[in-house]
PDB file of N, CA and C in Angstrom:
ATOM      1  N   UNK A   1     109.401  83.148  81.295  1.00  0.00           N
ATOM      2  CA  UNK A   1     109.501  82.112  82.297  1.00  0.00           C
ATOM      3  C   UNK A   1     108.271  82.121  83.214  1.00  0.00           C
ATOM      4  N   UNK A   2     107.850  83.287  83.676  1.00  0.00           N
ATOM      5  CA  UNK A   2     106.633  83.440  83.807  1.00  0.00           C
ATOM      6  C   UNK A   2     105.397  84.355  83.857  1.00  0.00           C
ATOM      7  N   UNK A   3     104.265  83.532  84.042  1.00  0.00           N
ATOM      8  CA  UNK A   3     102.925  84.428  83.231  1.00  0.00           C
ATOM      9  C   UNK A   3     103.069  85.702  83.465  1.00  0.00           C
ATOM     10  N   UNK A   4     103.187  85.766  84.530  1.00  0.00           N
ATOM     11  CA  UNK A   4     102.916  87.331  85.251  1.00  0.00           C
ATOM     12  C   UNK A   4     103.839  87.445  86.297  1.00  0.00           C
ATOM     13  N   UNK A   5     104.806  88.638  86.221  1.00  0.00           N
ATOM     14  CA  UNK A   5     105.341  88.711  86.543  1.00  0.00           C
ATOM     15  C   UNK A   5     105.460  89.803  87.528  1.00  0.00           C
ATOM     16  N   UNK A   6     105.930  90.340  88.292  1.00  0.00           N
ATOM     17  CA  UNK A   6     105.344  91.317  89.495  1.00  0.00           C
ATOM     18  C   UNK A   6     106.359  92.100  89.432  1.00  0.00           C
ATOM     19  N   UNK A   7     106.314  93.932  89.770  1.00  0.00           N
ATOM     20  CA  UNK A   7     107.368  94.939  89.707  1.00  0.00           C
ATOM     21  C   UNK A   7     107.185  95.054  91.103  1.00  0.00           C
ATOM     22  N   UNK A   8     108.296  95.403  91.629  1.00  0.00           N
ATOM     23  CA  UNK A   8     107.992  96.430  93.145  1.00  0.00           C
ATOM     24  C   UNK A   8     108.881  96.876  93.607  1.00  0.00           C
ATOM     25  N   UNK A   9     108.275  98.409  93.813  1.00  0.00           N
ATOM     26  CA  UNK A   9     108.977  99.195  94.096  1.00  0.00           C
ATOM     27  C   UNK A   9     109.393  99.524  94.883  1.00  0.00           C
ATOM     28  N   UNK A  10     111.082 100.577  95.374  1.00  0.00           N
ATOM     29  CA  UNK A  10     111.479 100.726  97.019  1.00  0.00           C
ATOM     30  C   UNK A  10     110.997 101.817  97.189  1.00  0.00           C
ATOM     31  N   UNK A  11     109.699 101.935  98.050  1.00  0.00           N
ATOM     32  CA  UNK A  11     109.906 103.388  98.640  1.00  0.00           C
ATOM     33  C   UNK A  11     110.225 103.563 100.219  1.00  0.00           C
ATOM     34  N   UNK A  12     110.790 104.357 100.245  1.00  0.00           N
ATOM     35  CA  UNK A  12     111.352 105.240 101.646  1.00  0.00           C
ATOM     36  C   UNK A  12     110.615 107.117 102.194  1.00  0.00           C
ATOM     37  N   UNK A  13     110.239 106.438 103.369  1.00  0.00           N
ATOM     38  CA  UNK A  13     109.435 107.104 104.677  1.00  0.00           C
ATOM     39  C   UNK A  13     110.368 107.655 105.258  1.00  0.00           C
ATOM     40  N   UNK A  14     110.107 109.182 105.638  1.00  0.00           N
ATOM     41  CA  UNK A  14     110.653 110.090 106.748  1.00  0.00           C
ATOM     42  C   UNK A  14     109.638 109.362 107.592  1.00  0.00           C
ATOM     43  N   UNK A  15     110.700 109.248 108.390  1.00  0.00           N
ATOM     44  CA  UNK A  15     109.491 109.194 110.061  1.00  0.00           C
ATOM     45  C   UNK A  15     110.105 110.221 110.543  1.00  0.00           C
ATOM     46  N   UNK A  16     108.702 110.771 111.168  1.00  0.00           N
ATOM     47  CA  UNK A  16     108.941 112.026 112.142  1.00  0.00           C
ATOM     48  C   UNK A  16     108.698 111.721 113.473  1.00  0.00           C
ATOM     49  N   UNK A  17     108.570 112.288 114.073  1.00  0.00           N
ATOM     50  CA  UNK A  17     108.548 112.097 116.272  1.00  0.00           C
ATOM     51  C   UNK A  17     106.779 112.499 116.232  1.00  0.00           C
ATOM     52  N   UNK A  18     105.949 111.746 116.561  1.00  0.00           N
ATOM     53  CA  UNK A  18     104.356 111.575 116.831  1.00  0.00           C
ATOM     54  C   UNK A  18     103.583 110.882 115.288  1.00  0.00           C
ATOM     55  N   UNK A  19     104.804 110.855 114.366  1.00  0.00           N
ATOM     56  CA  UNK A  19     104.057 109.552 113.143  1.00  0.00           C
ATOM     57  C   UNK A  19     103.595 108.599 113.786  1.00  0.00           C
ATOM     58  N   UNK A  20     102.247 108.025 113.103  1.00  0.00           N
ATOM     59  CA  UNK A  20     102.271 106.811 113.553  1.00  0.00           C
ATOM     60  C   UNK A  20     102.016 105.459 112.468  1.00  0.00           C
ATOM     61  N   UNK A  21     102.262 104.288 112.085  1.00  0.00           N
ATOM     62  CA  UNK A  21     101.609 104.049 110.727  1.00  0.00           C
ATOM     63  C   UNK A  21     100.968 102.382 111.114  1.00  0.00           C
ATOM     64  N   UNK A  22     100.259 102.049 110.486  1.00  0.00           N
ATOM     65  CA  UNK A  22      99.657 100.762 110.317  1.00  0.00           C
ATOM     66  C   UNK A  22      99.769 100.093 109.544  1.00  0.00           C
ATOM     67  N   UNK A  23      99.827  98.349 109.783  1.00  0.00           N
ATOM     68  CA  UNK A  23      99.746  97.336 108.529  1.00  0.00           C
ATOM     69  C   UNK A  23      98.688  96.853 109.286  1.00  0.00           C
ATOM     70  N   UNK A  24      97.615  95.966 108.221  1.00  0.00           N
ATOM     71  CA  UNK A  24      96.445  95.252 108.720  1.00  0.00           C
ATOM     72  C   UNK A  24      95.901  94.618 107.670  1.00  0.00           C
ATOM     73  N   UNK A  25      95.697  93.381 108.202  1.00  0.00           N
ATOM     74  CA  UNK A  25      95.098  92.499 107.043  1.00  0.00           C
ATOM     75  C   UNK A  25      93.556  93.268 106.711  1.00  0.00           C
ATOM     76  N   UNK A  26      92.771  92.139 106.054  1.00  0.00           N
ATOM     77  CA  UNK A  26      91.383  92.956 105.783  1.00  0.00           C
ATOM     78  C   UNK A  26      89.799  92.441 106.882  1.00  0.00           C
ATOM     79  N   UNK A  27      90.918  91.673 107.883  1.00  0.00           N
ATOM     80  CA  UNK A  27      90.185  90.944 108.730  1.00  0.00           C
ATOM     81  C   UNK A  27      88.941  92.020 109.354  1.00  0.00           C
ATOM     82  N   UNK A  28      89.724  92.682 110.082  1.00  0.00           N
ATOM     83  CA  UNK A  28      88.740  93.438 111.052  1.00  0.00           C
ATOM     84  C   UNK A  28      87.579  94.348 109.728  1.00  0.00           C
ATOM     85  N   UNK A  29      87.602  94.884 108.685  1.00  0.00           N
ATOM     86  CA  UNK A  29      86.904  95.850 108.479  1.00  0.00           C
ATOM     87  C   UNK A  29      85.794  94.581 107.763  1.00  0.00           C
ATOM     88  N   UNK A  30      86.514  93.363 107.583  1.00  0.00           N
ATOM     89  CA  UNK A  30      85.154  92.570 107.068  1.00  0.00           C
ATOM     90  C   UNK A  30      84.214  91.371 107.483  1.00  0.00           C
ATOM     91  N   UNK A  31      84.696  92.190 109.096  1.00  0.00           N
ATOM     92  CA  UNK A  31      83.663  91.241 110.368  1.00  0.00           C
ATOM     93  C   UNK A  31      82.586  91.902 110.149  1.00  0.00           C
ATOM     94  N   UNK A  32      81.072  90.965 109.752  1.00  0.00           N
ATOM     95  CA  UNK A  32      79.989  91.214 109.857  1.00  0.00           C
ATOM     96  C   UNK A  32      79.650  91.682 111.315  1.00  0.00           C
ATOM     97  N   UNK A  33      78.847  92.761 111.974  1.00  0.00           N
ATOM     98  CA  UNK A  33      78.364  92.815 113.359  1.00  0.00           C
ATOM     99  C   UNK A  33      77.729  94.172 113.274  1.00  0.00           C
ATOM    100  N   UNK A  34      77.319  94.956 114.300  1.00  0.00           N
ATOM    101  CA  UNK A  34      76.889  96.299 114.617  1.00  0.00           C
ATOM    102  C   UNK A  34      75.190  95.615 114.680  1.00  0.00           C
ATOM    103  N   UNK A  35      74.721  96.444 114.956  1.00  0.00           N
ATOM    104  CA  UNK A  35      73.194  96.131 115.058  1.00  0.00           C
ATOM    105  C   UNK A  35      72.662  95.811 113.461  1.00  0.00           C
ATOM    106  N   UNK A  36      72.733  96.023 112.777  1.00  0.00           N
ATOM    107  CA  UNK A  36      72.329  95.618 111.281  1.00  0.00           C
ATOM    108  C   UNK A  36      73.135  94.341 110.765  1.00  0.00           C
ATOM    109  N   UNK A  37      74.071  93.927 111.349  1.00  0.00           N
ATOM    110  CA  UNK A  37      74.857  93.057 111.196  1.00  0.00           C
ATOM    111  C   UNK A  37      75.710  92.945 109.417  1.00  0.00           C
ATOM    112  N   UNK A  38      76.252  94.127 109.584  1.00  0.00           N
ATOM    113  CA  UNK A  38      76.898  94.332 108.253  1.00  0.00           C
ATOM    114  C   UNK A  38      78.329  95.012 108.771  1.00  0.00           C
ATOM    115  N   UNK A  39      78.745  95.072 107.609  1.00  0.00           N
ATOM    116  CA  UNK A  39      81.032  94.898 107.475  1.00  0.00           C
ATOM    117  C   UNK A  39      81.011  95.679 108.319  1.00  0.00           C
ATOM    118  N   UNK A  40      82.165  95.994 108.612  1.00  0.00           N
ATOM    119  CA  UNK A  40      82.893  97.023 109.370  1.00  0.00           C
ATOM    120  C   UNK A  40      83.307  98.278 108.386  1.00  0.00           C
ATOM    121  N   UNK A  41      83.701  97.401 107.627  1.00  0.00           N
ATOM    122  CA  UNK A  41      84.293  98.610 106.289  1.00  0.00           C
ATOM    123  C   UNK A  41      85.240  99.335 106.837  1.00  0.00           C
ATOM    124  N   UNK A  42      86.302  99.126 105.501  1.00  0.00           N
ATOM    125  CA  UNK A  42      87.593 100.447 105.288  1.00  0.00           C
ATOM    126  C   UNK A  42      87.259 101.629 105.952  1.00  0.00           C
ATOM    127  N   UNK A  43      85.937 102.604 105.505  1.00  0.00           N
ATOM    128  CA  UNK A  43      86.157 103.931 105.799  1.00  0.00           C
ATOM    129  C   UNK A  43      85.924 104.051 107.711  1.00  0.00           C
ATOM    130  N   UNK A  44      85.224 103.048 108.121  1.00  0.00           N
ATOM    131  CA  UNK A  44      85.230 103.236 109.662  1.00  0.00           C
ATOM    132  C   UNK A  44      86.655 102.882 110.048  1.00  0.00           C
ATOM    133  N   UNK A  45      86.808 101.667 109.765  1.00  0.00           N
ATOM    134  CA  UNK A  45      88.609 101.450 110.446  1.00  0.00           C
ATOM    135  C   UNK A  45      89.572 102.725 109.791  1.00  0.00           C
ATOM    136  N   UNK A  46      89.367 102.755 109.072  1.00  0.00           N
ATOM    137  CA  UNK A  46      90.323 104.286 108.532  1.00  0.00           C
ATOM    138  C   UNK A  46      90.120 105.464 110.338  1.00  0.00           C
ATOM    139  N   UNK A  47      88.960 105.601 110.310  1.00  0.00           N
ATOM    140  CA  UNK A  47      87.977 106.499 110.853  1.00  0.00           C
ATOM    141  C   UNK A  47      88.380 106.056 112.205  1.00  0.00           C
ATOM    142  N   UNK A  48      88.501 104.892 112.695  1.00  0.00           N
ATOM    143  CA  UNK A  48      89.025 104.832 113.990  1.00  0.00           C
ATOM    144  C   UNK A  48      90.459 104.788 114.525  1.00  0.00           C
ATOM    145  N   UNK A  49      90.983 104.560 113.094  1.00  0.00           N
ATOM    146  CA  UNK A  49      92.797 104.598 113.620  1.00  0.00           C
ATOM    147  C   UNK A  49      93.389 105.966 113.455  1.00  0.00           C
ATOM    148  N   UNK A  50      92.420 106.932 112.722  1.00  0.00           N
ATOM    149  CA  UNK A  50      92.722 108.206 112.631  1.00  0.00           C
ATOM    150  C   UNK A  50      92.351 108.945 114.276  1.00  0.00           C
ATOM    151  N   UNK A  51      91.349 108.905 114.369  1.00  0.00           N
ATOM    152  CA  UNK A  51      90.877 108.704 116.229  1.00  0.00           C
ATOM    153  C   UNK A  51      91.799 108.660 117.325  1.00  0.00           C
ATOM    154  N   UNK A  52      92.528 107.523 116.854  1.00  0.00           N
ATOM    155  CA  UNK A  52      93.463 106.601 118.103  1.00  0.00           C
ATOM    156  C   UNK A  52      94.595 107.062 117.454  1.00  0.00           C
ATOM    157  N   UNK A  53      95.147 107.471 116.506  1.00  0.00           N
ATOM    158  CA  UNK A  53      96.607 108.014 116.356  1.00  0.00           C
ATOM    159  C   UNK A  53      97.257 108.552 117.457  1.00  0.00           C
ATOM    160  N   UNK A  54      96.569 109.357 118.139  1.00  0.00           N
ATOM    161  CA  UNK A  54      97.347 110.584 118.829  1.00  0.00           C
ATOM    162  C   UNK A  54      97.472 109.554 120.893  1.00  0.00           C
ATOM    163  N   UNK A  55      97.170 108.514 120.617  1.00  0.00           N
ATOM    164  CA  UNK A  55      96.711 107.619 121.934  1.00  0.00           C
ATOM    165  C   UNK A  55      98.328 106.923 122.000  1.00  0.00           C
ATOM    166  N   UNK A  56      98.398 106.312 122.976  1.00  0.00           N
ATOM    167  CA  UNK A  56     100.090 105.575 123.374  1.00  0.00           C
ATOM    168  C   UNK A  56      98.914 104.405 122.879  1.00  0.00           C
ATOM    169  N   UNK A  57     100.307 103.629 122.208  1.00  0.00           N
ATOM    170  CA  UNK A  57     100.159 102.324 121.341  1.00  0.00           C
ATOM    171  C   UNK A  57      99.503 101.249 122.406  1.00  0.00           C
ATOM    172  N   UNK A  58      99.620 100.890 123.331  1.00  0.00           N
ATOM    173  CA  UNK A  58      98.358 100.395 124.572  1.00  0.00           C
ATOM    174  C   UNK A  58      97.316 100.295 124.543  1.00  0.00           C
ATOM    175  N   UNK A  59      96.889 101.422 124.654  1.00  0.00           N
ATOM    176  CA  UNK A  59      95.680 102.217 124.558  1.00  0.00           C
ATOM    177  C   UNK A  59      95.372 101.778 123.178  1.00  0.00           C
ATOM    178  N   UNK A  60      96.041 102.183 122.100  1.00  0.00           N
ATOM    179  CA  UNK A  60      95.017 101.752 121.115  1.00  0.00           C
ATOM    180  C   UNK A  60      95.051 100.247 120.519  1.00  0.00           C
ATOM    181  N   UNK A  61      95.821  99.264 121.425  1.00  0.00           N
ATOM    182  CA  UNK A  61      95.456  98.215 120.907  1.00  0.00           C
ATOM    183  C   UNK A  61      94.336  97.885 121.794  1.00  0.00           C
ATOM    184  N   UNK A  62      94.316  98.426 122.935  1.00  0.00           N
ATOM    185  CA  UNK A  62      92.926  98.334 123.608  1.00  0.00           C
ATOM    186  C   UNK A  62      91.368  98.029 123.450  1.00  0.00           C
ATOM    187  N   UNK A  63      91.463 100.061 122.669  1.00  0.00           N
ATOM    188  CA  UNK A  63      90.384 100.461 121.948  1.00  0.00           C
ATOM    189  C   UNK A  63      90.282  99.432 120.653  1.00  0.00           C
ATOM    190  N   UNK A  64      91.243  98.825 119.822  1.00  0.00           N
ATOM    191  CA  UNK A  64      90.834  98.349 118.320  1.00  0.00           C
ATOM    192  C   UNK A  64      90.575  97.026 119.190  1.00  0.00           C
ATOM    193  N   UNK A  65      90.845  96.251 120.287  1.00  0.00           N
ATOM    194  CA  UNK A  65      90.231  94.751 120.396  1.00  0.00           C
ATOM    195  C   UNK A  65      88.602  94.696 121.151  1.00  0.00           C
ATOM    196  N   UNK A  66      88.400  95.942 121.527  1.00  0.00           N
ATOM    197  CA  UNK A  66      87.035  95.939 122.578  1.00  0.00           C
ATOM    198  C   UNK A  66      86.078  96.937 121.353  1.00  0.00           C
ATOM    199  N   UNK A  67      86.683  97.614 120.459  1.00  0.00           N
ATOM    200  CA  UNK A  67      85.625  98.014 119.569  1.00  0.00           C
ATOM    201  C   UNK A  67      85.722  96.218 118.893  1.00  0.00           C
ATOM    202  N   UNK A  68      86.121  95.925 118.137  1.00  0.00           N
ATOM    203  CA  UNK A  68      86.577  94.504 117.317  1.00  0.00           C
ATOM    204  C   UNK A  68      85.176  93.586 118.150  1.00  0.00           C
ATOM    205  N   UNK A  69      85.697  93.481 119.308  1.00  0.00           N
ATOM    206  CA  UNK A  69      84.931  92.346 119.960  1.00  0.00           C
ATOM    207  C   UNK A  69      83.312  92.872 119.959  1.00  0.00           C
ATOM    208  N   UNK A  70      83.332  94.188 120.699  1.00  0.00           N
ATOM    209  CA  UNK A  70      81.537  94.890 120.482  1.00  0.00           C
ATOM    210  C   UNK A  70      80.743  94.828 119.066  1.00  0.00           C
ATOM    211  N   UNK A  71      81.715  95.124 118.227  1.00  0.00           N
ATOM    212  CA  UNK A  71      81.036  95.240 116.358  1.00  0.00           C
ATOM    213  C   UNK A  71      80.895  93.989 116.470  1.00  0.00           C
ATOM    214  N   UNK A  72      81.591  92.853 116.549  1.00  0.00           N
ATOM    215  CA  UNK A  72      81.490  91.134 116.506  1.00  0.00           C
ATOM    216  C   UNK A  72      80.152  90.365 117.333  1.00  0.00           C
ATOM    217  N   UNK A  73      80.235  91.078 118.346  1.00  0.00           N
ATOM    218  CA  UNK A  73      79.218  90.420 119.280  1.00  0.00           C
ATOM    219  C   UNK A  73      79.274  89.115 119.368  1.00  0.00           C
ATOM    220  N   UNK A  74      78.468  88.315 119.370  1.00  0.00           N
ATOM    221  CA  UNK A  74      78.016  86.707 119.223  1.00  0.00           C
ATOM    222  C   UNK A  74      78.485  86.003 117.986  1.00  0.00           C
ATOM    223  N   UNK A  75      78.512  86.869 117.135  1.00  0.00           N
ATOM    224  CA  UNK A  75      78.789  86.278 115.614  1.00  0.00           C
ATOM    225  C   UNK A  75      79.905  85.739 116.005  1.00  0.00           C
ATOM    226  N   UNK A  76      80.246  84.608 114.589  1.00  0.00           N
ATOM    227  CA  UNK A  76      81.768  83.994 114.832  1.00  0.00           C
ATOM    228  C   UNK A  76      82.460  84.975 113.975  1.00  0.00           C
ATOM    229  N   UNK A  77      83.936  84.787 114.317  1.00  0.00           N
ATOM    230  CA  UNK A  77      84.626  86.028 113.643  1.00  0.00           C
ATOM    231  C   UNK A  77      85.132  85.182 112.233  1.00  0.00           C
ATOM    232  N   UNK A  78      84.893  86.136 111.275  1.00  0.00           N
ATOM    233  CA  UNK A  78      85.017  85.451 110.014  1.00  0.00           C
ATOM    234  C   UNK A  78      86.218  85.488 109.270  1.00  0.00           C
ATOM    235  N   UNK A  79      86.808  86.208 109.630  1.00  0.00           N
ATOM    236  CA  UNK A  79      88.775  85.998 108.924  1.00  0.00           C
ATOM    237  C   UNK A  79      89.736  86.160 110.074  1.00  0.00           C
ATOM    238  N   UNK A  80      90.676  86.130 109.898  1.00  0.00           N
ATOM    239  CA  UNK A  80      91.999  86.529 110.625  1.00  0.00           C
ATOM    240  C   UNK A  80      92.238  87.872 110.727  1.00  0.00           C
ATOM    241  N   UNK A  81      92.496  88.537 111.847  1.00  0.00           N
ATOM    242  CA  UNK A  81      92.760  89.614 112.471  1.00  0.00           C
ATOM    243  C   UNK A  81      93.984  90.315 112.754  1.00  0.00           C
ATOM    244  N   UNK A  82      94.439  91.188 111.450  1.00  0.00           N
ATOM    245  CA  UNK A  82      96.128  91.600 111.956  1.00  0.00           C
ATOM    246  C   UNK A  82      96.050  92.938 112.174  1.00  0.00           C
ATOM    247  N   UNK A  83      96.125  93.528 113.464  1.00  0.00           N
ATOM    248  CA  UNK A  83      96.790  95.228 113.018  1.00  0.00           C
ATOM    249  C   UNK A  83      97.959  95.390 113.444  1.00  0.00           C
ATOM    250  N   UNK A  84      98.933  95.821 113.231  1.00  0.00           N
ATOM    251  CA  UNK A  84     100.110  95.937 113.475  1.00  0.00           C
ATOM    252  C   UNK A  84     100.462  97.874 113.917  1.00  0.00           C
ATOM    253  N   UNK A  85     100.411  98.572 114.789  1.00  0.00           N
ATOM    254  CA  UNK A  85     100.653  99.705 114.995  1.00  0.00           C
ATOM    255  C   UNK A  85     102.029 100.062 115.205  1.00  0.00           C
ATOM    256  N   UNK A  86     103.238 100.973 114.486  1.00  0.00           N
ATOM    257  CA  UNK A  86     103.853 101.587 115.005  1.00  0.00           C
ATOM    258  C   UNK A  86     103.750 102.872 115.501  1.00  0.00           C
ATOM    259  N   UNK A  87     104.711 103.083 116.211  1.00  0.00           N
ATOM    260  CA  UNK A  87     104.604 104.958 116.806  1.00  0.00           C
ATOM    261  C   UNK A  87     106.039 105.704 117.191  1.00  0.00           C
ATOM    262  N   UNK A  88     106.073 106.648 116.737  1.00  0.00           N
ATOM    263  CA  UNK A  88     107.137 107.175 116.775  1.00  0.00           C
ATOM    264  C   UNK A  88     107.470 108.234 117.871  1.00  0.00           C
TER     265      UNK A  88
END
């Protein structure tokens, strides 16, 4: 019935007390900016939410919209922007 068809699977998370986890589109790591004016890239946003884990959820939506806006500078921002933080 059709071409392709999609599996998916249930998985289930212990959350513990100071977990914290993220959903995020691919917006922010593929805003052109910084002084060379190139991506942001996966391994820095990895690199900064590992950083900001241990921060009250405030704070790091803080830090991810004023780093976001500094890497961006003048440029126009080129996709849609989701991070979604929980914290436990």
């Amino acid at each position: 019935l059709f071409r392709s068809q999609k599996f998916f699977e249930t998985l289930t998370l212990e959350l513990k007390s100071g977990d914290s986890y993220y959903l995020a589109s691919d917006g922010f790591q593929d805003q052109f900016g910084g002084e060379e004016d190139k991506k942001f890239l996966k391994k820095r946003f990895r690199e900064l939410l590992l950083a900001l884990s241990q921060q009250p959820i405030p704070t790091q939506a803080q830090v991810l919209e004023t780093t976001f806006q500094d890497w961006k500078g003048q440029r126009i921002q080129t996709d849609d922007v989701l991070v979604i933080g929980i914290g436990f």
